[in-house]
PDB file of N, CA and C in Angstrom:
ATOM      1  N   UNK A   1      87.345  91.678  75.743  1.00  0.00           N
ATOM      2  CA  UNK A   1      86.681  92.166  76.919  1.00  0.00           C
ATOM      3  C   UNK A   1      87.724  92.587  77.951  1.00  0.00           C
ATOM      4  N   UNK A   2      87.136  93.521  79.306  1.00  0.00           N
ATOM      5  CA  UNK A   2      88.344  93.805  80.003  1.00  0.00           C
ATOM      6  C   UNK A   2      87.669  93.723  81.593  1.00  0.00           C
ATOM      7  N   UNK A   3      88.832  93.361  81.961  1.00  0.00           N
ATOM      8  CA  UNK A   3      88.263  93.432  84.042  1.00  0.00           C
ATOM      9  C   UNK A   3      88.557  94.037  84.855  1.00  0.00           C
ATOM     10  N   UNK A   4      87.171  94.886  85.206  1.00  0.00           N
ATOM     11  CA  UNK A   4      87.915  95.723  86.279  1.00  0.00           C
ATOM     12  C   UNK A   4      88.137  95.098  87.486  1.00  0.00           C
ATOM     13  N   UNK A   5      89.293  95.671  87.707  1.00  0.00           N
ATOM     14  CA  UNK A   5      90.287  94.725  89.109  1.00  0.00           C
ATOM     15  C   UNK A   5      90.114  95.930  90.073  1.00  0.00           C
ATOM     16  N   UNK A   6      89.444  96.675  89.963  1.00  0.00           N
ATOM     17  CA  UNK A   6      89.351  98.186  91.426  1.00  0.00           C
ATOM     18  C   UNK A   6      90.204  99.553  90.831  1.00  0.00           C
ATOM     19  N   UNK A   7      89.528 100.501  91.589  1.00  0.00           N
ATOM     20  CA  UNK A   7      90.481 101.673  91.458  1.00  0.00           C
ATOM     21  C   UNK A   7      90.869 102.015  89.896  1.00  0.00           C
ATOM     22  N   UNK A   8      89.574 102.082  89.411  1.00  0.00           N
ATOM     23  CA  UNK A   8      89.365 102.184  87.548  1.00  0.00           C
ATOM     24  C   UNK A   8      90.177 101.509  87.153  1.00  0.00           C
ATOM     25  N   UNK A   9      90.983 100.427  87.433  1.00  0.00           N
ATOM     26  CA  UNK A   9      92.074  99.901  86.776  1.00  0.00           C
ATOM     27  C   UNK A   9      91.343  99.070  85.898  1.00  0.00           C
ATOM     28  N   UNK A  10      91.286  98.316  84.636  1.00  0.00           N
ATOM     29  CA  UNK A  10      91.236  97.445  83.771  1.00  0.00           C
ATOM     30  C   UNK A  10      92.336  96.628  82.926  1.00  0.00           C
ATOM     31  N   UNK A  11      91.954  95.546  83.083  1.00  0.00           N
ATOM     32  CA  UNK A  11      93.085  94.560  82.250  1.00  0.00           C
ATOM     33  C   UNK A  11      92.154  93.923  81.012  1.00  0.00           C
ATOM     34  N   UNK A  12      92.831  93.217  79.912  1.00  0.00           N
ATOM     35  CA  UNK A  12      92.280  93.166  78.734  1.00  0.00           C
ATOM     36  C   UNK A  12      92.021  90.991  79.648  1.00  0.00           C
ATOM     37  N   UNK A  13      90.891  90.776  79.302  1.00  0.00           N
ATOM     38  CA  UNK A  13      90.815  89.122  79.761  1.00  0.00           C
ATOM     39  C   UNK A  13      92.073  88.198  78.542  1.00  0.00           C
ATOM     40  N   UNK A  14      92.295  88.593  78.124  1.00  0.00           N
ATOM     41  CA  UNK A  14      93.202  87.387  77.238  1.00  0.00           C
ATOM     42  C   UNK A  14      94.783  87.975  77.636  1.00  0.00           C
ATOM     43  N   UNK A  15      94.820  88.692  78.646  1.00  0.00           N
ATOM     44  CA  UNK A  15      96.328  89.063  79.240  1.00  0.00           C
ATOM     45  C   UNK A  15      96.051  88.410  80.382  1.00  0.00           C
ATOM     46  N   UNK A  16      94.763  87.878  81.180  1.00  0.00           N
ATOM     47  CA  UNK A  16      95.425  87.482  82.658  1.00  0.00           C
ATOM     48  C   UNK A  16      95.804  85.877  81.985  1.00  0.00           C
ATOM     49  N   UNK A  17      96.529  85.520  83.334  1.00  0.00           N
ATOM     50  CA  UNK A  17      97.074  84.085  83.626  1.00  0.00           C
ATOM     51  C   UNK A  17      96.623  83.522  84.649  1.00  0.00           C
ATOM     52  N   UNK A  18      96.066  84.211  85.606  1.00  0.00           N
ATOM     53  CA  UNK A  18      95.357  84.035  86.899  1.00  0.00           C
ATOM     54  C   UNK A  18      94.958  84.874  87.720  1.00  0.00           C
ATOM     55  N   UNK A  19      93.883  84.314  88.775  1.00  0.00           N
ATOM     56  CA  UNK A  19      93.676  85.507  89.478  1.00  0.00           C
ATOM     57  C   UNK A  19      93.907  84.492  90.744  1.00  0.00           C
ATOM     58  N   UNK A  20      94.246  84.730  91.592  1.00  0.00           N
ATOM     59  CA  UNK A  20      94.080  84.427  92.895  1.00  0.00           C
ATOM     60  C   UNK A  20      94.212  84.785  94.487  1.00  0.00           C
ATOM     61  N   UNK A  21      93.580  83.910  95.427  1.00  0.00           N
ATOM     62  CA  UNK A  21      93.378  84.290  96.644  1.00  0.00           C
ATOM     63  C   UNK A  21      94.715  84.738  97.373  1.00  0.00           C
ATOM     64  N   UNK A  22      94.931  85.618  98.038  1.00  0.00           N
ATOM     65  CA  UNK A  22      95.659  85.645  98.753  1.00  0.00           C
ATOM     66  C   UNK A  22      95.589  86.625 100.148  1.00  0.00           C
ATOM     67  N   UNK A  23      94.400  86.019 100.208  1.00  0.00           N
ATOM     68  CA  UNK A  23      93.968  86.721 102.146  1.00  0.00           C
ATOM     69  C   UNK A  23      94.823  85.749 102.944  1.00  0.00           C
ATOM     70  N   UNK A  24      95.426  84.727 102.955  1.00  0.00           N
ATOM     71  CA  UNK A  24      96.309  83.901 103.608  1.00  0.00           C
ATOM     72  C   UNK A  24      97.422  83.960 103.600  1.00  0.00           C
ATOM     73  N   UNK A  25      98.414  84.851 103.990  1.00  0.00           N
ATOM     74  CA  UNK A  25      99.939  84.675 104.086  1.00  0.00           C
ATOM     75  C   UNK A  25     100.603  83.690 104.118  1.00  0.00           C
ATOM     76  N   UNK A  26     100.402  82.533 104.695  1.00  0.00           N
ATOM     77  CA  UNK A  26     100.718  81.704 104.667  1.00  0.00           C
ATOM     78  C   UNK A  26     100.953  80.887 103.207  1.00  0.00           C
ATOM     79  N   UNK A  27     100.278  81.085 102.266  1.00  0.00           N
ATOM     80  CA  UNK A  27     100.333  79.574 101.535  1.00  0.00           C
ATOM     81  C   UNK A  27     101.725  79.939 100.647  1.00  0.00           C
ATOM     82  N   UNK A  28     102.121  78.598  99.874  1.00  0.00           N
ATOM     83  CA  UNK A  28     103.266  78.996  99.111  1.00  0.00           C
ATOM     84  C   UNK A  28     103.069  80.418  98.271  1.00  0.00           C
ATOM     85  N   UNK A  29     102.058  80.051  97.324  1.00  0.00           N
ATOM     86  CA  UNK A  29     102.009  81.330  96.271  1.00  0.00           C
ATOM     87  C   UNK A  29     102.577  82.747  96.924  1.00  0.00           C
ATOM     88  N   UNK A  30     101.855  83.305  98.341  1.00  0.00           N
ATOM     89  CA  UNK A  30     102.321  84.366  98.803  1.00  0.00           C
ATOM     90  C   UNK A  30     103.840  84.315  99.236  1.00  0.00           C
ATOM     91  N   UNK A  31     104.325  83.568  99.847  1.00  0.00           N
ATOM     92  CA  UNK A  31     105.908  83.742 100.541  1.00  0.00           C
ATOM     93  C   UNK A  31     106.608  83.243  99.714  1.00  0.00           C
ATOM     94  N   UNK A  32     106.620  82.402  97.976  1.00  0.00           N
ATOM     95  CA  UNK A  32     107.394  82.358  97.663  1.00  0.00           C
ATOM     96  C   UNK A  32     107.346  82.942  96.040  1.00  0.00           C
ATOM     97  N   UNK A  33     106.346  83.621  95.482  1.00  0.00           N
ATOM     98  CA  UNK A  33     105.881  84.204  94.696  1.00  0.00           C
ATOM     99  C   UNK A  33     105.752  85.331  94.569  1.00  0.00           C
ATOM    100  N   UNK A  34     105.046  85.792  95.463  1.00  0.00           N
ATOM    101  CA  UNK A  34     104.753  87.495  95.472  1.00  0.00           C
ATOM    102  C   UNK A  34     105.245  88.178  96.707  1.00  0.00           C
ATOM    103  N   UNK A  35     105.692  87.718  97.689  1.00  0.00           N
ATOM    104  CA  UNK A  35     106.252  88.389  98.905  1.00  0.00           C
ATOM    105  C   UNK A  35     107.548  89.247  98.150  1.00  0.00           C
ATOM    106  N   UNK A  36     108.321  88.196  97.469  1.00  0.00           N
ATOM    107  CA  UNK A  36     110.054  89.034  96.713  1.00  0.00           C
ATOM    108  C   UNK A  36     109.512  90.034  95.693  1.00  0.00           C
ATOM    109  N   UNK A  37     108.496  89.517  95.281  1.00  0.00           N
ATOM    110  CA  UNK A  37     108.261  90.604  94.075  1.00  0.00           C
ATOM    111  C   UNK A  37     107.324  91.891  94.853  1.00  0.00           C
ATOM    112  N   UNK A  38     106.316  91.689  95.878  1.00  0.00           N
ATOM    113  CA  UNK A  38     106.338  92.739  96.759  1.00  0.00           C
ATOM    114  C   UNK A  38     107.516  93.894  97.252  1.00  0.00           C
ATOM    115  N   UNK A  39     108.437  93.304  97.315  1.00  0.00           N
ATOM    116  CA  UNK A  39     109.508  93.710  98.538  1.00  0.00           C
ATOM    117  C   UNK A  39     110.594  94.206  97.806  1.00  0.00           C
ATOM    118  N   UNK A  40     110.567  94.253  95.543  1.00  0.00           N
ATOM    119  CA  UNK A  40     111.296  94.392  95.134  1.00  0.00           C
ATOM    120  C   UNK A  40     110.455  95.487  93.988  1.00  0.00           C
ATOM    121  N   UNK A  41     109.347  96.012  94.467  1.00  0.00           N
ATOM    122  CA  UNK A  41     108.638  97.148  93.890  1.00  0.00           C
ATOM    123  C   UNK A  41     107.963  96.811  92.627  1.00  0.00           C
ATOM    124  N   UNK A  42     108.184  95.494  92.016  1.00  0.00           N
ATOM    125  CA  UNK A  42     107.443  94.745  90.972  1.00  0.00           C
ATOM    126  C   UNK A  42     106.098  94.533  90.794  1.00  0.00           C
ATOM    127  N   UNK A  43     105.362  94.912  92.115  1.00  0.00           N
ATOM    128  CA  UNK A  43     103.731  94.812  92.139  1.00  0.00           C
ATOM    129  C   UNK A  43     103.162  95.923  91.775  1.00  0.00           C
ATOM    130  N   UNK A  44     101.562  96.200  91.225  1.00  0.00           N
ATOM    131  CA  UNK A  44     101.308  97.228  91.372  1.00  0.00           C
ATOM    132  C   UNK A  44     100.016  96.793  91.984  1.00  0.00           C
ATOM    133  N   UNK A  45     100.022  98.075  93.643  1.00  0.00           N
ATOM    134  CA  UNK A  45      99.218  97.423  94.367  1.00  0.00           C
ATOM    135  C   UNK A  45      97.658  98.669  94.504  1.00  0.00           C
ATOM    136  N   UNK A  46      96.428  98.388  94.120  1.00  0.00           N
ATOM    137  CA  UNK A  46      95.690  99.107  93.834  1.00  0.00           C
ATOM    138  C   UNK A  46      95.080  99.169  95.273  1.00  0.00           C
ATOM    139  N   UNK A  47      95.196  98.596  96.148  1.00  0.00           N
ATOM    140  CA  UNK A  47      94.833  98.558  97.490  1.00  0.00           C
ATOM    141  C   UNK A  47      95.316  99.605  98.572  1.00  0.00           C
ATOM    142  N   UNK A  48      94.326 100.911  98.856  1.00  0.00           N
ATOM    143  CA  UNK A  48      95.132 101.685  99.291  1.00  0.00           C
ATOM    144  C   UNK A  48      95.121 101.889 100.938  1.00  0.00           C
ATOM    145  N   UNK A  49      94.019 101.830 101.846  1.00  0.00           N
ATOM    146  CA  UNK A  49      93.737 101.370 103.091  1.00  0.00           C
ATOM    147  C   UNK A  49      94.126 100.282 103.566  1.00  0.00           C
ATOM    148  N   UNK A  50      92.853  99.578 102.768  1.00  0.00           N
ATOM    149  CA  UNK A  50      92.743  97.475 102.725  1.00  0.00           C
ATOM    150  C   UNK A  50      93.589  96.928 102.273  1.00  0.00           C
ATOM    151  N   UNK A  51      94.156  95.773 103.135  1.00  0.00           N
ATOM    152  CA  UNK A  51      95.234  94.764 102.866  1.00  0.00           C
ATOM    153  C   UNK A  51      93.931  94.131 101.268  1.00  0.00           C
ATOM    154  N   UNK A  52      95.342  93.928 100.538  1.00  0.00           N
ATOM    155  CA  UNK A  52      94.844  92.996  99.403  1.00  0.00           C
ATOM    156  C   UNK A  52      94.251  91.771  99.694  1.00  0.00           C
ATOM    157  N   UNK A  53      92.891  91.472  98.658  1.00  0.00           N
ATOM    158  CA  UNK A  53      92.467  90.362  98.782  1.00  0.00           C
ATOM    159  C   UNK A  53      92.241  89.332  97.877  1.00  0.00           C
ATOM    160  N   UNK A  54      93.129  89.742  96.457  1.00  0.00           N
ATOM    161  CA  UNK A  54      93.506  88.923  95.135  1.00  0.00           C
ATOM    162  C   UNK A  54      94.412  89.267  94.585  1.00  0.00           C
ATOM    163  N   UNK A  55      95.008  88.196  94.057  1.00  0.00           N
ATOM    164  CA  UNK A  55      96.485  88.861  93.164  1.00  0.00           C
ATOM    165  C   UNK A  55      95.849  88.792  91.684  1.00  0.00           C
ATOM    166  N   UNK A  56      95.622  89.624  90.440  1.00  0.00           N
ATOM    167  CA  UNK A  56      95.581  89.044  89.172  1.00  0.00           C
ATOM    168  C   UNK A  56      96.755  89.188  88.490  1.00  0.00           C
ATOM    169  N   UNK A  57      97.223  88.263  87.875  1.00  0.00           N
ATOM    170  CA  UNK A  57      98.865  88.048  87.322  1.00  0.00           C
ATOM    171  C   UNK A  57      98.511  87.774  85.914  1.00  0.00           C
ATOM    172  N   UNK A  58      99.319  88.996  84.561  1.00  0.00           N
ATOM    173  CA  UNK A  58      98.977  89.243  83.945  1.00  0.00           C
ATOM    174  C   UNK A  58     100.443  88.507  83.322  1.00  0.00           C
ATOM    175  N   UNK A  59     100.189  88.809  81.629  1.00  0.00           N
ATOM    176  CA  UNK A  59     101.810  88.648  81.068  1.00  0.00           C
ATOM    177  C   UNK A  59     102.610  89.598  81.514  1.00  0.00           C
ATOM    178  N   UNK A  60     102.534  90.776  81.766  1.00  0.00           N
ATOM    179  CA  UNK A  60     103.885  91.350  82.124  1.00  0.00           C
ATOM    180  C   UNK A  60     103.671  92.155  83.074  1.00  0.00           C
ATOM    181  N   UNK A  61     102.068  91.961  84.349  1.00  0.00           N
ATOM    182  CA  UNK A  61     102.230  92.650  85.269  1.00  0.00           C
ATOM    183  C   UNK A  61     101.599  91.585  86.478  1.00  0.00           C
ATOM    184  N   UNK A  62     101.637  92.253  87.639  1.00  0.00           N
ATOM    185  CA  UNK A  62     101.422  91.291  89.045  1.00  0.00           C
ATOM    186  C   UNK A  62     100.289  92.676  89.773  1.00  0.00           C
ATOM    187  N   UNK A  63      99.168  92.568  90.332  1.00  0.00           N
ATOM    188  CA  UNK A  63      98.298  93.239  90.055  1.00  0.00           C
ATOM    189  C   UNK A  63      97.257  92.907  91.833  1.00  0.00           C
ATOM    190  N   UNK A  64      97.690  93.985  92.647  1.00  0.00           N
ATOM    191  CA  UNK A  64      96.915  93.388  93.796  1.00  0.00           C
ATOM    192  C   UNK A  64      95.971  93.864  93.798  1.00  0.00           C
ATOM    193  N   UNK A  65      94.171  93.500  94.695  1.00  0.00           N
ATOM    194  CA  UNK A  65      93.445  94.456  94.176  1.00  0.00           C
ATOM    195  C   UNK A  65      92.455  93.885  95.639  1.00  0.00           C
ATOM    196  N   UNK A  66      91.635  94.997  95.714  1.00  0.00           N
ATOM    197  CA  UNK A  66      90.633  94.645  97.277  1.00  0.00           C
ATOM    198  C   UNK A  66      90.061  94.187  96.734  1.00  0.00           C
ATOM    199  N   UNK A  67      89.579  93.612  95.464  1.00  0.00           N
ATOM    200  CA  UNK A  67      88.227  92.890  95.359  1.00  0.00           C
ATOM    201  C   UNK A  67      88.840  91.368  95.339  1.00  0.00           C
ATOM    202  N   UNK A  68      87.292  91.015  95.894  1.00  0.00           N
ATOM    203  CA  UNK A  68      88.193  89.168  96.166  1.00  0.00           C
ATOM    204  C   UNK A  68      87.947  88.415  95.166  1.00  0.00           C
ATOM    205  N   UNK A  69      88.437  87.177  94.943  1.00  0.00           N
ATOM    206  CA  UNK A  69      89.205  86.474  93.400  1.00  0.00           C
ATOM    207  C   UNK A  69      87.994  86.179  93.243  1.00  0.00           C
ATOM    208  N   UNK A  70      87.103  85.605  93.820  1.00  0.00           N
ATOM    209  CA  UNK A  70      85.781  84.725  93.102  1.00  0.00           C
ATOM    210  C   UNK A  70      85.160  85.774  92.655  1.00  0.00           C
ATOM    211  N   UNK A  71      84.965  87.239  93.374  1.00  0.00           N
ATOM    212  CA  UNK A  71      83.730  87.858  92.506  1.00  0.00           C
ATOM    213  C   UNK A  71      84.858  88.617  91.019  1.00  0.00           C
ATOM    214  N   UNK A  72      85.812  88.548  91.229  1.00  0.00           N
ATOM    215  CA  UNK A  72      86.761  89.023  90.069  1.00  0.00           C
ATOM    216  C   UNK A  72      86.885  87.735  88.957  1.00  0.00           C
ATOM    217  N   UNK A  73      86.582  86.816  89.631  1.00  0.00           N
ATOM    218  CA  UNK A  73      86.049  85.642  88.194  1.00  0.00           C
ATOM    219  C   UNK A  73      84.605  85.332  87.948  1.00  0.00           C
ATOM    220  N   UNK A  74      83.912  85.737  88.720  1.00  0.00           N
ATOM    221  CA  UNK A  74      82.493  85.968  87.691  1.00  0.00           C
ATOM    222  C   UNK A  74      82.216  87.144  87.066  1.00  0.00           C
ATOM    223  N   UNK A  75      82.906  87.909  87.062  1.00  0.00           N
ATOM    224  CA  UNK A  75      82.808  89.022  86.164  1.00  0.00           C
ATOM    225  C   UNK A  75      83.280  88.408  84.701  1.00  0.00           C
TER     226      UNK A  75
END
């Protein structure tokens, strides 16, 4: 099966590793996880107005997306 994460993008479900929140700057995951990999062109960010409101982290990609993590895990 596959999920759409926004912006026709799709990932296959047995490639993610997680999806999660990150409307909070603050918590570790963002400033010590994805801020360097932000800031080092490693993301691909499907969010083109709207600040991101989930990260899904795949095996070999990091994946920002406006839709938020809970309705991207009941899908």
């Amino acid at each position: 099966m596959y999920l759409h994460v926004g912006n026709n993008y799709v990932v296959r479900n047995d490639e993610i590793i997680g999806i999660f929140d990150i409307r909070n700057k603050r918590t570790n995951l963002y400033r010590f996880f994805l801020k360097p990999k932000i800031e080092a062109h490693q993301v691909i960010d499907l969010t083109e107005e709207f600040p991101p409101s989930s990260c899904v982290v795949t095996v070999d990609k990091i994946i920002l997306s406006g839709i938020s993590s809970k309705t991207l895990q009941r899908r």
